[in-house]
Protein backbone atom coordinates (compact mmCIF):
# COMPACT_ATOMS: atom_id res chain seq x y z
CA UNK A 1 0.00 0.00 0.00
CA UNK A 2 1.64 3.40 -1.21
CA UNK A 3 1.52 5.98 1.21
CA UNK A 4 -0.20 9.34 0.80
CA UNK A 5 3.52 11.63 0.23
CA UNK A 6 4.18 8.60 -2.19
CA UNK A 7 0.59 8.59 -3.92
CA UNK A 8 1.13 12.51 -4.32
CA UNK A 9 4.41 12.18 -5.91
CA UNK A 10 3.45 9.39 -7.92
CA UNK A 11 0.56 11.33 -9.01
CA UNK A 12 2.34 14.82 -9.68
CA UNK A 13 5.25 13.04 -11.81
CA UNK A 14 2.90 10.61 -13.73
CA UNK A 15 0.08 13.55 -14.23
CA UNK A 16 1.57 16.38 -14.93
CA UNK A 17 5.39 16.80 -15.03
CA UNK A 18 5.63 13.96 -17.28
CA UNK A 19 3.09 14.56 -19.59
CA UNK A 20 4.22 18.24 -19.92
CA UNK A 21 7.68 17.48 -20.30
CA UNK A 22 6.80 15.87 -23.63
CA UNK A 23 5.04 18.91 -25.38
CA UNK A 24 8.35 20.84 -24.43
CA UNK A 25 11.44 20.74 -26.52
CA UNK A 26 14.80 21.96 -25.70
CA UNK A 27 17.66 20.86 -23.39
CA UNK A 28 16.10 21.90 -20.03
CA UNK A 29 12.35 20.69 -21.11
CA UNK A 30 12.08 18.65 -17.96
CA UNK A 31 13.60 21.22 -15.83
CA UNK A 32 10.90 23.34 -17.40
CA UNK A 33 8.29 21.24 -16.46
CA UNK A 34 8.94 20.84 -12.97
CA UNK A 35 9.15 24.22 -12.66
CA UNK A 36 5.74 24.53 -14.20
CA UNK A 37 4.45 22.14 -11.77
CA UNK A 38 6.23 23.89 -9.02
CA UNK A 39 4.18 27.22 -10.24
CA UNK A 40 1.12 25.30 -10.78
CA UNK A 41 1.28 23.76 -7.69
CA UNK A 42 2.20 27.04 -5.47
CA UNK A 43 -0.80 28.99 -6.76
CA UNK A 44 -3.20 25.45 -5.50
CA UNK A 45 -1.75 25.41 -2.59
CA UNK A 46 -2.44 29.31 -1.35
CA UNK A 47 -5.75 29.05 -2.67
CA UNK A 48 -7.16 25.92 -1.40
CA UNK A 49 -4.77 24.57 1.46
CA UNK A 50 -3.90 28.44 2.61
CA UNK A 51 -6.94 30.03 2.10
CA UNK A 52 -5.11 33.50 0.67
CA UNK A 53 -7.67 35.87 1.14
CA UNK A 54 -5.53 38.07 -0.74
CA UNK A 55 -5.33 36.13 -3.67
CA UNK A 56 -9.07 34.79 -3.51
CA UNK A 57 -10.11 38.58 -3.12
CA UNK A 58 -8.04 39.36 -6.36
CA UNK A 59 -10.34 40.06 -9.47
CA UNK A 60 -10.09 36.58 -11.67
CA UNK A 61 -8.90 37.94 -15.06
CA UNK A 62 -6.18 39.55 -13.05
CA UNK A 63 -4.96 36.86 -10.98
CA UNK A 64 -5.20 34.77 -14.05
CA UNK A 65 -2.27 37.24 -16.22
CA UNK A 66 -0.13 37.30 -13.28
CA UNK A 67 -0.13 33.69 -13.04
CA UNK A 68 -0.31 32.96 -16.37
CA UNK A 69 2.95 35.45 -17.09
CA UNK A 70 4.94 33.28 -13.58
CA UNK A 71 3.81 29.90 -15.75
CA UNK A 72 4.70 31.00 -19.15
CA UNK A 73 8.41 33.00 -17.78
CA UNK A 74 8.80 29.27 -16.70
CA UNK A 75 7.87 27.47 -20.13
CA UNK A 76 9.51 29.55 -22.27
CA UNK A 77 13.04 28.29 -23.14
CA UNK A 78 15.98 30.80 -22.22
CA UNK A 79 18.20 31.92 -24.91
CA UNK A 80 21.87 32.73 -25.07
């Protein structure tokens, strides 16, 4: 029987980083997508575990273009 830490990781590699990592090219792609995940997963986790009234008090379109700038600073691949 898998624990819950190891159901979560299981679950977070398998379900997102992994499938992510494939729609990315480039060197650091899997870098990338735990990075992404990382994002992903920081914004969940002040919503819903934290209960940021800040953030929940945010207007949604705006909240939404912050984020989605974080996510996409993170996707994009760096160039020389």
């Amino acid at each position: 029987m898998c624990s819950r830490p190891d159901r979560l990781r299981d679950t977070h590699e398998h379900l997102f980083v992994e499938p992510l990592r494939r729609r990315l090219s480039g060197a650091d792609a899997g870098i990338r997508a735990r990075m992404a995940a990382a994002v992903a997963g920081g914004l969940l986790y002040a919503l819903w575990v934290a209960g940021d009234q800040g953030l929940l008090r945010m207007d949604r379109a705006e909240l939404v273009s912050r984020y989605g700038t974080l996510l996409q600073d993170v996707l994009t691949p760096r160039t020389s």
